[in-house]
Protein backbone atom coordinates (compact mmCIF):
# COMPACT_ATOMS: atom_id res chain seq x y z
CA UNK A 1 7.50 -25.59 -35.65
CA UNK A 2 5.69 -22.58 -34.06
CA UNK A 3 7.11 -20.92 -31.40
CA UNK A 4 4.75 -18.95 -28.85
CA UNK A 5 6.02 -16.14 -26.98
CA UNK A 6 4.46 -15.96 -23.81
CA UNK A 7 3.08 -12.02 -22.85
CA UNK A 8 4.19 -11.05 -19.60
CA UNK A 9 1.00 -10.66 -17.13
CA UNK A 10 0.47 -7.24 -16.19
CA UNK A 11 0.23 -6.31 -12.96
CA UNK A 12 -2.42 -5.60 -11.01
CA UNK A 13 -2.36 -1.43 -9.13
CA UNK A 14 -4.48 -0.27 -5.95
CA UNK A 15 -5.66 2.69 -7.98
CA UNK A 16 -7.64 0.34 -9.99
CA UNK A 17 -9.76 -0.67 -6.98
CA UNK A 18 -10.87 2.50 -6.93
CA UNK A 19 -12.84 4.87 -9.62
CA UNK A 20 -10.32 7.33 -10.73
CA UNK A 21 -11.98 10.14 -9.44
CA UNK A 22 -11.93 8.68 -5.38
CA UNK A 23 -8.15 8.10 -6.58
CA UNK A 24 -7.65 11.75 -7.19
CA UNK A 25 -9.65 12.86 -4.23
CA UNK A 26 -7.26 10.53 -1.79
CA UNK A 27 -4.27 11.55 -3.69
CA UNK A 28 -4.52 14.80 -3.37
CA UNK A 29 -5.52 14.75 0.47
CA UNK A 30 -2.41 12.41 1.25
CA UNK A 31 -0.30 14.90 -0.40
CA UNK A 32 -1.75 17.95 1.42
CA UNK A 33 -2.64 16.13 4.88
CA UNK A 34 0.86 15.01 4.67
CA UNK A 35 2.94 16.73 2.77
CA UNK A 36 3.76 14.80 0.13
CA UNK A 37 5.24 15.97 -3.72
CA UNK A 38 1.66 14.52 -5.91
CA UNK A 39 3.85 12.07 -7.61
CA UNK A 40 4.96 10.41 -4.38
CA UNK A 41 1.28 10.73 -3.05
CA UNK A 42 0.21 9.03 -6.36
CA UNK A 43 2.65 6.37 -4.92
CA UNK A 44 1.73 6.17 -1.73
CA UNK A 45 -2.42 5.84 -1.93
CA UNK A 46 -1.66 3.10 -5.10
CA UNK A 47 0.35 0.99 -2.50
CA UNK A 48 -2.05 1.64 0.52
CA UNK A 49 -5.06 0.06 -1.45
CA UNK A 50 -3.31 -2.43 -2.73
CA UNK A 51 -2.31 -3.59 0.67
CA UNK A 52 -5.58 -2.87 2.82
CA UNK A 53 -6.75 -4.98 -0.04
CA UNK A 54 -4.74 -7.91 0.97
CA UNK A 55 -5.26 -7.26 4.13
CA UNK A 56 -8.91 -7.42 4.69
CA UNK A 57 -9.45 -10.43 1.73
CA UNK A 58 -6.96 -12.01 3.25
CA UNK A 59 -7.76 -11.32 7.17
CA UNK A 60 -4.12 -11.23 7.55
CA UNK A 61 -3.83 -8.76 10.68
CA UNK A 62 -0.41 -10.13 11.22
CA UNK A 63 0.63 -7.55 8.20
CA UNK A 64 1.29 -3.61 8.98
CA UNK A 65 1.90 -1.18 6.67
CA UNK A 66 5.70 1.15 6.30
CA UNK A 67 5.67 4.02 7.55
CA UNK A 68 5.92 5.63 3.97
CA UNK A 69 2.71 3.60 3.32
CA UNK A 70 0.78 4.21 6.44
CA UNK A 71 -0.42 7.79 5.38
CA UNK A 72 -2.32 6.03 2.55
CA UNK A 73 -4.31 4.16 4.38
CA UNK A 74 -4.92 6.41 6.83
CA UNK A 75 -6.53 9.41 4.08
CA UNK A 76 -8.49 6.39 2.87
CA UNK A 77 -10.08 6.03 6.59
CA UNK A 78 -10.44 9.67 7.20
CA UNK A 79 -13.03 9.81 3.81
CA UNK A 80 -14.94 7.91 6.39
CA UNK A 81 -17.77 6.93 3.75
CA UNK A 82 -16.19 6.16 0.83
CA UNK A 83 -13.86 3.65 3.00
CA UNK A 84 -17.01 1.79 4.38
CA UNK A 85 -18.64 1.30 1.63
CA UNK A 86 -15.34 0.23 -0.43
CA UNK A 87 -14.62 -2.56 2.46
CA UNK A 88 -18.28 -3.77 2.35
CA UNK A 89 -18.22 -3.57 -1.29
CA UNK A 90 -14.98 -6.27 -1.72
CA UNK A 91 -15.11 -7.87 1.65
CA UNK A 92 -18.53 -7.54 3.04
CA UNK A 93 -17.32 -5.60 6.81
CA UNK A 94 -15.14 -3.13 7.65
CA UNK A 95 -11.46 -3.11 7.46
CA UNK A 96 -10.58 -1.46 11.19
CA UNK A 97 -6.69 0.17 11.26
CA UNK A 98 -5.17 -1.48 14.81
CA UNK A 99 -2.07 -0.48 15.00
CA UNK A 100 0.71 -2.89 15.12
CA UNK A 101 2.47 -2.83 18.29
CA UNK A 102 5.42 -4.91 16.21
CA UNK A 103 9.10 -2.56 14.87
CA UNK A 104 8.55 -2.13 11.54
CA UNK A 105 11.41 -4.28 10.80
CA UNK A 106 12.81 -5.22 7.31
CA UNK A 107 11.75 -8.67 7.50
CA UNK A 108 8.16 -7.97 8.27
CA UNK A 109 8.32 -5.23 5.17
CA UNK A 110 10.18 -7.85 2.66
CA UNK A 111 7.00 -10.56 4.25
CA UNK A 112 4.28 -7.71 3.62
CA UNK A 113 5.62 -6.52 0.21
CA UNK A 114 6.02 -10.19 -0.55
CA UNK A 115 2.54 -11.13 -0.02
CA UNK A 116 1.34 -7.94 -1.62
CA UNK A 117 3.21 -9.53 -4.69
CA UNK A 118 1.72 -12.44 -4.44
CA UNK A 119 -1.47 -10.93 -4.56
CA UNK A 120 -1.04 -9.63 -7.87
CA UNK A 121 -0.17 -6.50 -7.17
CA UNK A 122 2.97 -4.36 -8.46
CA UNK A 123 5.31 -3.36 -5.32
CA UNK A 124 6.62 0.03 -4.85
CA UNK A 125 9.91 -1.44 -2.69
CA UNK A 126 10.69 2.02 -2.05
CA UNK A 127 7.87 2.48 -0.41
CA UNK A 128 8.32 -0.75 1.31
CA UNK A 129 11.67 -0.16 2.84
CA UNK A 130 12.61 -3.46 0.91
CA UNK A 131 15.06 -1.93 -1.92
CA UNK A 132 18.79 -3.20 -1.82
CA UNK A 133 20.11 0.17 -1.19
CA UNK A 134 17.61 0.72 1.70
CA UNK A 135 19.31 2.54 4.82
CA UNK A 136 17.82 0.71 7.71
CA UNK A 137 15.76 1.87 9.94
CA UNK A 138 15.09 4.81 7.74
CA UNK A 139 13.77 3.29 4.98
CA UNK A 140 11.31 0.84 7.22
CA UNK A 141 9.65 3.09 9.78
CA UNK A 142 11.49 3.76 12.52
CA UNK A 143 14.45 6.23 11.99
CA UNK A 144 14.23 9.81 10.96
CA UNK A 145 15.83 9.24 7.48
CA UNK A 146 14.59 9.37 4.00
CA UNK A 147 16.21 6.38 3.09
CA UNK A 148 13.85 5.67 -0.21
């Protein structure tokens, strides 16, 4: 009898939506516009694409981004061109940033990271506010603290 191991299926990033070199250019603003350590900015943009991706395929403007992930999408935005063209490129119209009048809450973070997931995509929780040692609010938008 043969056994078949089954390889785990890799995960998909929001850096890969991107060419590496628009990756580096929003990296590096997020971390300067917002005062970020690189790594963290590295972070921050992979999980913003991955969820503006979700977003706008999806047309799920119920979601909202942490506050930890918020800054990614908004360098995206502010490189005004290269965002247009991306959302006409994978969704055919633009993906407009309305904010969410909603509290970033834990359960809307746990449903956003969860869909994110869903899509395919590999979760930062951290950056989600959804990790068990998570200090709410801190961690999910709305208090001063670090938290993740």
């Amino acid at each position: 009898m043969t056994t078949v191991v089954e390889s785990p299926v890799a995960l998909r990033h929001g850096r890969d939506l991107v060419s590496p070199e628009l990756f580096e250019r929003l990296a590096a603003f997020c971390a300067d516009e917002y005062g970020l350590e690189r790594v963290v900015a590295d972070r921050v943009m992979d999980q913003a694409i991955a969820f503006v991706y979700v977003l706008g395929s999806q047309k799920a403007y119920d979601m909202a981004p942490s506050e930890r992930v918020d800054p990614g999408w908004h360098s995206f935005m502010l490189h005004t061109q290269e965002y247009a063209a991306w959302c006409q490129e994978q969704f055919g119209y633009f993906v407009h940033h309305s904010p969410n009048a909603r509290v970033r809450t834990r359960p809307l973070m746990v449903s956003v990271a969860d869909r994110v997931a869903a899509a395919g995509f590999e979760v930062d929780a951290r950056l989600w506010g959804t990790t068990a040692e998570c200090n709410q609010p801190a961690c999910c938008g709305d208090g001063d603290g670090d938290g993740c």
